[in-house]
Protein backbone atom coordinates (compact mmCIF):
# COMPACT_ATOMS: atom_id res chain seq x y z
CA UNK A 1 126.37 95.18 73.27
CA UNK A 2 123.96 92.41 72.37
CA UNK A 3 122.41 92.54 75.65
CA UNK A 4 122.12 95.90 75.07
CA UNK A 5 120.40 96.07 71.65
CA UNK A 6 117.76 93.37 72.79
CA UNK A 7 116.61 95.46 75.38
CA UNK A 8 116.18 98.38 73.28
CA UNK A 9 114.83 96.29 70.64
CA UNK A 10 112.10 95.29 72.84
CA UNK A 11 111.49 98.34 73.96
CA UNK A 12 110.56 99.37 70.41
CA UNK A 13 108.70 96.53 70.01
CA UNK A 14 106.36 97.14 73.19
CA UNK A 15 105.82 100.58 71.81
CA UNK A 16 104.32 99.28 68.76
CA UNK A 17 102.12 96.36 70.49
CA UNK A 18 100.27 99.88 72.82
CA UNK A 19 99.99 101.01 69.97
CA UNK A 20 98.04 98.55 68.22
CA UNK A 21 95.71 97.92 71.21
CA UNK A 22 94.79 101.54 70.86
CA UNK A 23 97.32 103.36 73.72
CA UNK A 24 99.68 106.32 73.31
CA UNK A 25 103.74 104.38 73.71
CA UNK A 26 104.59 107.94 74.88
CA UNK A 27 102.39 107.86 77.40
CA UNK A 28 103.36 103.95 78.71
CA UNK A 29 107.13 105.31 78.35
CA UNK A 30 106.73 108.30 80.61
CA UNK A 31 104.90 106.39 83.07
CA UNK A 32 107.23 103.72 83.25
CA UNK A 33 110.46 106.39 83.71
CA UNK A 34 108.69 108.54 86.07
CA UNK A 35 107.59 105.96 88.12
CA UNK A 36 110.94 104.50 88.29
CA UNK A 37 113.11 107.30 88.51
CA UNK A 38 110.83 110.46 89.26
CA UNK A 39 110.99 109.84 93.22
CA UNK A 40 112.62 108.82 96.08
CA UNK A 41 109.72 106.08 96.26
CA UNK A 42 110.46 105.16 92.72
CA UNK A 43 113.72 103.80 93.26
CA UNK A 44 113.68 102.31 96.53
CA UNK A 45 111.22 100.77 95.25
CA UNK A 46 113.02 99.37 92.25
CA UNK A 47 115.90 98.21 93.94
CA UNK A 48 113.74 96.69 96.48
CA UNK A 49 112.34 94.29 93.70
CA UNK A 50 115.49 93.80 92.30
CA UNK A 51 117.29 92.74 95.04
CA UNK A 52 115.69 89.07 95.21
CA UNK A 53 116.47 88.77 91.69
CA UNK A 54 119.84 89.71 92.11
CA UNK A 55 120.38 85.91 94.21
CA UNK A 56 118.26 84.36 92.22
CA UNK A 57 120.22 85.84 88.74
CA UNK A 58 123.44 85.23 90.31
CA UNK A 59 122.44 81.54 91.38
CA UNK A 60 121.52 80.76 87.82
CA UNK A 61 124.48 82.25 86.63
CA UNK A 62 127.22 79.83 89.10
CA UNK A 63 125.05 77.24 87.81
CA UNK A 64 125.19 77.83 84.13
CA UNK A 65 128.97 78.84 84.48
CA UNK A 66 129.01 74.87 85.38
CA UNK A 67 126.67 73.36 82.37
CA UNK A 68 123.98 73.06 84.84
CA UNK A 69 120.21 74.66 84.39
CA UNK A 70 119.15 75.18 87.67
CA UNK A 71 115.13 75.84 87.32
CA UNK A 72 114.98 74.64 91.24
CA UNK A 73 115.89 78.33 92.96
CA UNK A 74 112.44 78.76 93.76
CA UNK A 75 112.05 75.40 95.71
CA UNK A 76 115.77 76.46 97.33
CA UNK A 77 114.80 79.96 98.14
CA UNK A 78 111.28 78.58 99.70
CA UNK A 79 112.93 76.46 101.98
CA UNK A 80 115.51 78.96 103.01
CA UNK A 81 112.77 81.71 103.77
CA UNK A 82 111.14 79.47 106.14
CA UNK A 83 114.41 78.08 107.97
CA UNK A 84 114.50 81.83 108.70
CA UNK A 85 112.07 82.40 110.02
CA UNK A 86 111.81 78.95 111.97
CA UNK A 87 115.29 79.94 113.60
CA UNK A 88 113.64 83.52 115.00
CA UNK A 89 110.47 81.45 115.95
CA UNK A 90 112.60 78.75 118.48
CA UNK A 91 114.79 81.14 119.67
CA UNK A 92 112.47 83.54 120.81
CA UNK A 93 114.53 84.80 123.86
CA UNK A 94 117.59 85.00 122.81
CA UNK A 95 119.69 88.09 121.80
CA UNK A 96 118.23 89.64 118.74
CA UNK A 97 121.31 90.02 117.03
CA UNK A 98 122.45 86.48 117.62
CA UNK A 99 119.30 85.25 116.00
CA UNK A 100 119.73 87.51 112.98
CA UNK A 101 122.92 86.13 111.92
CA UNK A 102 121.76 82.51 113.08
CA UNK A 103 118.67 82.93 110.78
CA UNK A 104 120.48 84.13 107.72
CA UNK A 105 123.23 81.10 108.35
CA UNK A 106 119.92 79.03 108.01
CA UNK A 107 118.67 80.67 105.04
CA UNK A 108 122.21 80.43 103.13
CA UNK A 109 123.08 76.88 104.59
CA UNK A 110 119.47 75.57 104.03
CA UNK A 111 119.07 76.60 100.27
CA UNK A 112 122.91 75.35 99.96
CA UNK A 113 121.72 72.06 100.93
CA UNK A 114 118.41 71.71 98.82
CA UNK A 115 120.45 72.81 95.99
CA UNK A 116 123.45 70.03 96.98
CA UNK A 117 120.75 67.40 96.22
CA UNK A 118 120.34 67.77 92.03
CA UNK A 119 123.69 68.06 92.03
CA UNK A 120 124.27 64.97 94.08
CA UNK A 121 121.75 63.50 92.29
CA UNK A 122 123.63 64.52 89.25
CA UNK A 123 127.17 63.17 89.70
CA UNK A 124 126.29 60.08 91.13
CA UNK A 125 123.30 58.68 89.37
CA UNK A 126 123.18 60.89 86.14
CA UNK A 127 120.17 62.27 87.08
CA UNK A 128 119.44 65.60 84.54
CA UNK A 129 119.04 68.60 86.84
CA UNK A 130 116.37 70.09 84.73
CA UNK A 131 114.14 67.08 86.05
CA UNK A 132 115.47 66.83 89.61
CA UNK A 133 115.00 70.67 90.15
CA UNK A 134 111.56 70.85 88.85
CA UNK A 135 110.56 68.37 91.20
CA UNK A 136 112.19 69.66 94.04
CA UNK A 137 110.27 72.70 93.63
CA UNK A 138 106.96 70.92 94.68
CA UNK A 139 108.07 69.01 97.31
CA UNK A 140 109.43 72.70 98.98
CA UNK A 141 106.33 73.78 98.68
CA UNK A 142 104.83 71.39 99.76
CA UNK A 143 106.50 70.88 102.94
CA UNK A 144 106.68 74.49 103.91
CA UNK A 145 103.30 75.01 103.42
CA UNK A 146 102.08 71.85 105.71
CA UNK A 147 104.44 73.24 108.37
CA UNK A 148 103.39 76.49 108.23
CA UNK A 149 99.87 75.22 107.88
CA UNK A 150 99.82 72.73 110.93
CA UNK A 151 102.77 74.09 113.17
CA UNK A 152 103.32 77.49 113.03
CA UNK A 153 100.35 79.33 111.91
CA UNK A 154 99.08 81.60 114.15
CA UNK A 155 95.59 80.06 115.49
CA UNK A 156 92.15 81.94 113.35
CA UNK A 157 95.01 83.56 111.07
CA UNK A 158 92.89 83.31 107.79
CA UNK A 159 96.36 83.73 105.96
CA UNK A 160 99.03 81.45 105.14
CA UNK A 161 101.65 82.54 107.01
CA UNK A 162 103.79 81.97 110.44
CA UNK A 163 103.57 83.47 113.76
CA UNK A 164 105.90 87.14 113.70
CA UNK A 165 109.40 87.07 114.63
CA UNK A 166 110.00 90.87 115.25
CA UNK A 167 106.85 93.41 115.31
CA UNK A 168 106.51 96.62 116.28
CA UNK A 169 105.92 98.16 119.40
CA UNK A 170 105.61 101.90 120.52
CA UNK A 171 106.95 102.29 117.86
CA UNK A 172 109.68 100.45 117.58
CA UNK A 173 110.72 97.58 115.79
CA UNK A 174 111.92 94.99 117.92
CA UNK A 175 113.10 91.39 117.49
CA UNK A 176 115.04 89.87 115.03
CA UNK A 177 115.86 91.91 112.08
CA UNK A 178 117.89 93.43 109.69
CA UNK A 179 118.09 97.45 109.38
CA UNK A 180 115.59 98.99 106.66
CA UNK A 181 117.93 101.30 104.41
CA UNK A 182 116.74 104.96 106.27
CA UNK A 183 118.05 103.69 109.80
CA UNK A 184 121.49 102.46 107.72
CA UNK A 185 121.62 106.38 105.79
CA UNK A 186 120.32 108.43 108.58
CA UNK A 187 124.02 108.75 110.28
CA UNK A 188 125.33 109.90 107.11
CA UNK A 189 122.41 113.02 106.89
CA UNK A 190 120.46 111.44 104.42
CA UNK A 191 116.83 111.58 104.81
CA UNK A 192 115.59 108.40 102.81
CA UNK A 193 112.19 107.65 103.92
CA UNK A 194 111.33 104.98 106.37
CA UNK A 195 108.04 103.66 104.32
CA UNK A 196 110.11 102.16 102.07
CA UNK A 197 111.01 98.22 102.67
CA UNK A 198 114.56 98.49 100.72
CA UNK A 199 116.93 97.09 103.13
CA UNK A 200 120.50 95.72 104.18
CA UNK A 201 119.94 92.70 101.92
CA UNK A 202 120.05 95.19 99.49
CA UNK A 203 123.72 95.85 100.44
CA UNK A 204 124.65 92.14 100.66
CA UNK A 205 123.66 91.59 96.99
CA UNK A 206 126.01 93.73 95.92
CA UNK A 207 128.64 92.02 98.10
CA UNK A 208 127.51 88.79 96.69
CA UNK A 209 128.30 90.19 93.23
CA UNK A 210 131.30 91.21 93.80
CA UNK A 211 132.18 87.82 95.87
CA UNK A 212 130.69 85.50 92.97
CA UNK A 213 133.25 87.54 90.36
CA UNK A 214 136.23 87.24 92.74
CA UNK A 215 135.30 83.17 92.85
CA UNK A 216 134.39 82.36 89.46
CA UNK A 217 137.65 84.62 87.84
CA UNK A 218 140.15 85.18 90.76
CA UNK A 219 140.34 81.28 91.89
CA UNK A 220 141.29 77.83 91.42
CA UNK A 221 137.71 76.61 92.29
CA UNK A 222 136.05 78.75 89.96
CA UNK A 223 138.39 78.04 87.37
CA UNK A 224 138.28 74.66 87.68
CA UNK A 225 133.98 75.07 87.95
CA UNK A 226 133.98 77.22 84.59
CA UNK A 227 136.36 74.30 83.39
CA UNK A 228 133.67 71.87 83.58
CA UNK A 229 131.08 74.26 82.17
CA UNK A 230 133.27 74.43 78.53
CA UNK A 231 134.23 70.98 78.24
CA UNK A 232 133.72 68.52 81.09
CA UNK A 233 135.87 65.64 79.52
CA UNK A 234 138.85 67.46 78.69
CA UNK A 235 138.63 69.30 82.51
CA UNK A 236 138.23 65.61 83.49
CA UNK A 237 141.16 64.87 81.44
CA UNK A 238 143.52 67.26 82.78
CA UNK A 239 142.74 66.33 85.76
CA UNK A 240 139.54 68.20 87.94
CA UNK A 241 136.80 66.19 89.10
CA UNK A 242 133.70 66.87 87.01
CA UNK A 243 131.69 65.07 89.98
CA UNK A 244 132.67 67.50 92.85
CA UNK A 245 132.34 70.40 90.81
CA UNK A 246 128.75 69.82 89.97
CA UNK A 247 128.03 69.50 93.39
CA UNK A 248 130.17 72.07 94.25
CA UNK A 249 128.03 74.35 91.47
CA UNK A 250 124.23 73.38 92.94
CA UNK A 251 125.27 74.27 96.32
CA UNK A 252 126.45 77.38 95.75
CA UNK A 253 123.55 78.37 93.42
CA UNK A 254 121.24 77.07 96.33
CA UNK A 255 123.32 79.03 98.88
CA UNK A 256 122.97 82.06 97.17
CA UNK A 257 118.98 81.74 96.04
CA UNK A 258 118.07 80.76 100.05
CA UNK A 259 119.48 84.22 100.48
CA UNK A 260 116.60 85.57 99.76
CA UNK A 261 115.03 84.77 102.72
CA UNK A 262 117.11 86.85 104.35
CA UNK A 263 115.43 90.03 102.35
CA UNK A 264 111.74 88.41 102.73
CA UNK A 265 112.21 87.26 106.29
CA UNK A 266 114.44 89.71 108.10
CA UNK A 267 113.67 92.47 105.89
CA UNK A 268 110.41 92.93 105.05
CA UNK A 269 107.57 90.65 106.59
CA UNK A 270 109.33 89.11 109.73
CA UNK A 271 107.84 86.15 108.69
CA UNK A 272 107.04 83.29 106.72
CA UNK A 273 104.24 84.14 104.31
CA UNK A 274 103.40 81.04 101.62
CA UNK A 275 103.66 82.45 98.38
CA UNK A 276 105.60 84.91 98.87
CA UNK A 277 107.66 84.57 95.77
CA UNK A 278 106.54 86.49 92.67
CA UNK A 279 108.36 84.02 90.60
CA UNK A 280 111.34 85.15 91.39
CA UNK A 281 113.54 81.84 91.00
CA UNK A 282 112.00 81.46 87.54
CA UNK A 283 112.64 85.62 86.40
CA UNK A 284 116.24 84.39 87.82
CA UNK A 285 117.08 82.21 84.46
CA UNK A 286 116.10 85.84 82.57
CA UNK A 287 118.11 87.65 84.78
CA UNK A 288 121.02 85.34 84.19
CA UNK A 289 120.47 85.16 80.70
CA UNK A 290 120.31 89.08 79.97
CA UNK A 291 122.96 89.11 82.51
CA UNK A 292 125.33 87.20 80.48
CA UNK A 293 126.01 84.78 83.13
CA UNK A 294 128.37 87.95 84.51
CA UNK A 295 127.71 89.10 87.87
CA UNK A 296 127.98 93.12 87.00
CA UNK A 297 125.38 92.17 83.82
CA UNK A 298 123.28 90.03 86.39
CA UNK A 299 123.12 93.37 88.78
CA UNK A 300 122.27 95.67 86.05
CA UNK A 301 119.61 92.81 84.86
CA UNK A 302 118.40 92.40 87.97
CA UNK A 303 118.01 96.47 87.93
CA UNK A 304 116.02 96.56 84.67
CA UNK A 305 113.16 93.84 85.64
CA UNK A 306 112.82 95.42 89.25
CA UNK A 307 112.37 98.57 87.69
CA UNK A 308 109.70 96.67 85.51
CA UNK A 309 108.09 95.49 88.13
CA UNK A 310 107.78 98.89 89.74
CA UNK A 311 106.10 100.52 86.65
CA UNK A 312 103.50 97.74 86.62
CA UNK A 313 101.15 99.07 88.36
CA UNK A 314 101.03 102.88 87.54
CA UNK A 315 100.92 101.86 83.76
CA UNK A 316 97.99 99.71 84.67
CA UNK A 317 96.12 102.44 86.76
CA UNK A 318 96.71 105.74 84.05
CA UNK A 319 96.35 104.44 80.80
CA UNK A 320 92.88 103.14 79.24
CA UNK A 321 93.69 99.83 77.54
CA UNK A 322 97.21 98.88 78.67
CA UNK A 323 97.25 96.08 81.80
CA UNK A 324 100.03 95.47 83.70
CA UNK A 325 100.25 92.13 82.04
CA UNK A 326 102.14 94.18 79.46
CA UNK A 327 104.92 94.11 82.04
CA UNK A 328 105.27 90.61 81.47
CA UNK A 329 105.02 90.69 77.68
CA UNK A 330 107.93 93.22 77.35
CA UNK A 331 110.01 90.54 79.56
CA UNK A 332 109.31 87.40 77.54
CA UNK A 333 110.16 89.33 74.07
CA UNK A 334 113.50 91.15 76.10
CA UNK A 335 114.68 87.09 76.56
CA UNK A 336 113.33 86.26 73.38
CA UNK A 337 115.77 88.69 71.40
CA UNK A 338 118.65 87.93 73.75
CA UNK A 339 118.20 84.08 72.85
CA UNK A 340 118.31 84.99 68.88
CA UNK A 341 121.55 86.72 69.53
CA UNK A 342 123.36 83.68 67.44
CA UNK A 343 120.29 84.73 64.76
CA UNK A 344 121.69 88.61 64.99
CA UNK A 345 125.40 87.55 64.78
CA UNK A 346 124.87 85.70 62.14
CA UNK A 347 123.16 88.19 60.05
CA UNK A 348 125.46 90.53 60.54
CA UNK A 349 128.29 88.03 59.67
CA UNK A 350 126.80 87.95 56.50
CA UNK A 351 126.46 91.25 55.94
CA UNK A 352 129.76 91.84 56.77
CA UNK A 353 130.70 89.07 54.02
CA UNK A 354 128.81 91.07 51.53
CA UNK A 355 130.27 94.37 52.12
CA UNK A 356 133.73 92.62 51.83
């Protein structure tokens, strides 16, 4: 319930800061629920956003379930977004559904790997993962963007970005890609619209929820993993390797923040486009936090800050003094009333005590 009453808390609270700047809250409110849930648009739109942060909340979360603080998901899904679309660039004539599952392998397998290396990193030299990831996030970056810059930029292109993988013609869509979700509901007689970018990756979050719940609580591994998370030396004691685990932990948060790249990539821009991230490695820690570290709290998490990010803009453009930086305020004070939850608990412990 704590999750619950911080978000509703902060709710209250960003009603009160519109109006002190001089805005109507009811106003702010009904744009922000109409935008989200009045149309169609509204919430394909919503779970669009929230499907990156859905892999980047659950990657947190396997981390954290370990001890670990994996800040790094950004640097992990970077590189994963442009193995992606590196694998559809050399393998231009080859069957486009061969390439699609090729390129996601890349994106999952590539992020595992850059994730691998803090945890490496950590069991064998000590190295604090908070330091290791942080850095790792700049040289990404970096790299991507000189080989997008110098390699596979398309020549005059004033943008950032790599040559196309699949692009449209007469019409049609063709080259490497995953279905958008009205080709995936149009068998079934449901007209969603085909503007909208919400696609199959949406679908394979949800799998990845219920597939990161199966490992963590229905297995040795992820018993063993959540183990080391409580108390490394007595898991140590009795006998599982503290080591593996942590490496075990970084790969599979990596694996599951490259698969981003499979929404950016083979989803929506059929390429590699620098900068593509809104941050969404970093809004990953909130997600995981608000989320509980649970994979059904990370999805409904996930749900709340894309639907945040889709009232952003329509709250900017219809009221007089309220930006869409407000967006980002209500975020920052939704984590900072789940972090005082020990605060709340112990207050009402107290309480409790004084009733008694």
């Amino acid at each position: 319930m704590f999750p619950l009453i911080a978000v509703v808390a902060a709710f209250l609270v960003g009603g009160v800061i519109v109006w002190l700047v001089g805005d109507s809250p009811l106003l702010v409110y009904e744009l922000f629920f109409s935008s989200v849930f009045g149309s169609t648009d509204g919430i394909g739109y919503t779970l669009f956003y929230a499907t990156p942060l859905i892999f980047t909340g659950l990657a947190v979360a396997v981390a954290f379930k370990c001890g670990l603080f994996n800040i790094g998901a950004e640097g992990q899904l970077t590189a994963a977004a442009f193995a992606t679309a590196w694998v559809g660039l050399m393998l231009p004539h080859w069957p486009a559904w061969l390439v699609v599952i090729l390129a996601a392998l890349a994106a999952i397998v590539v992020g595992g790997l850059w994730g691998s290396i803090p945890g490496v990193l950590k069991a064998r030299f000590g190295a604090h993962e908070v330091i290791t990831t942080i850095m790792l996030n700049f040289i990404a970056l970096s790299i991507v963007s000189y080989f997008t810059q110098y390699h596979y930029r398309r020549p005059g292109d004033p943008i950032l970005e790599t040559l196309l993988i699949a692009e449209v013609k007469d019409g049609v869509l063709t080259g490497p890609h995953i279905p958008r979700m009205h080709a995936l509901l149009a068998p079934f007689g449901i007209n969603f619209p085909e503007r909208l970018p919400l696609n199959l990756a949406f679908l394979l979050a949800i799998l990845a929820c219920v597939l990161v719940y199966i490992f963590l609580w229905k297995t040795k591994w992820g018993y063993e993993l959540r183990a080391v998370g409580i108390n490394p030396a007595a898991a140590e004691y009795g006998g599982i390797s503290v080591a593996r685990n942590v490496v075990l932990a970084m790969s599979l948060s990596g694996m599951l923040a490259g698969m981003v790249g499979i929404n950016e990539v083979l989803g929506y821009r059929y390429r590699y486009y620098d900068g593509f991230s809104a941050s969404y490695g970093f809004t990953g820690i909130a997600v995981a936090l608000l989320g509980r570290n649970h994979p059904l709290g990370v999805f409904f998490a996930a749900l709340l800050f894309g639907a945040l990010n889709r009232s952003a803009l329509p709250i900017d453009m219809f009221t007089d003094k309220v930006s869409k930086d407000w967006v980002v305020i209500l975020q920052g004070i939704i984590i900072l009333f789940v972090a005082c939850e020990a605060v709340f608990r112990g207050g009402a412990k107290r309480l409790m005590r004084g009733k008694v």
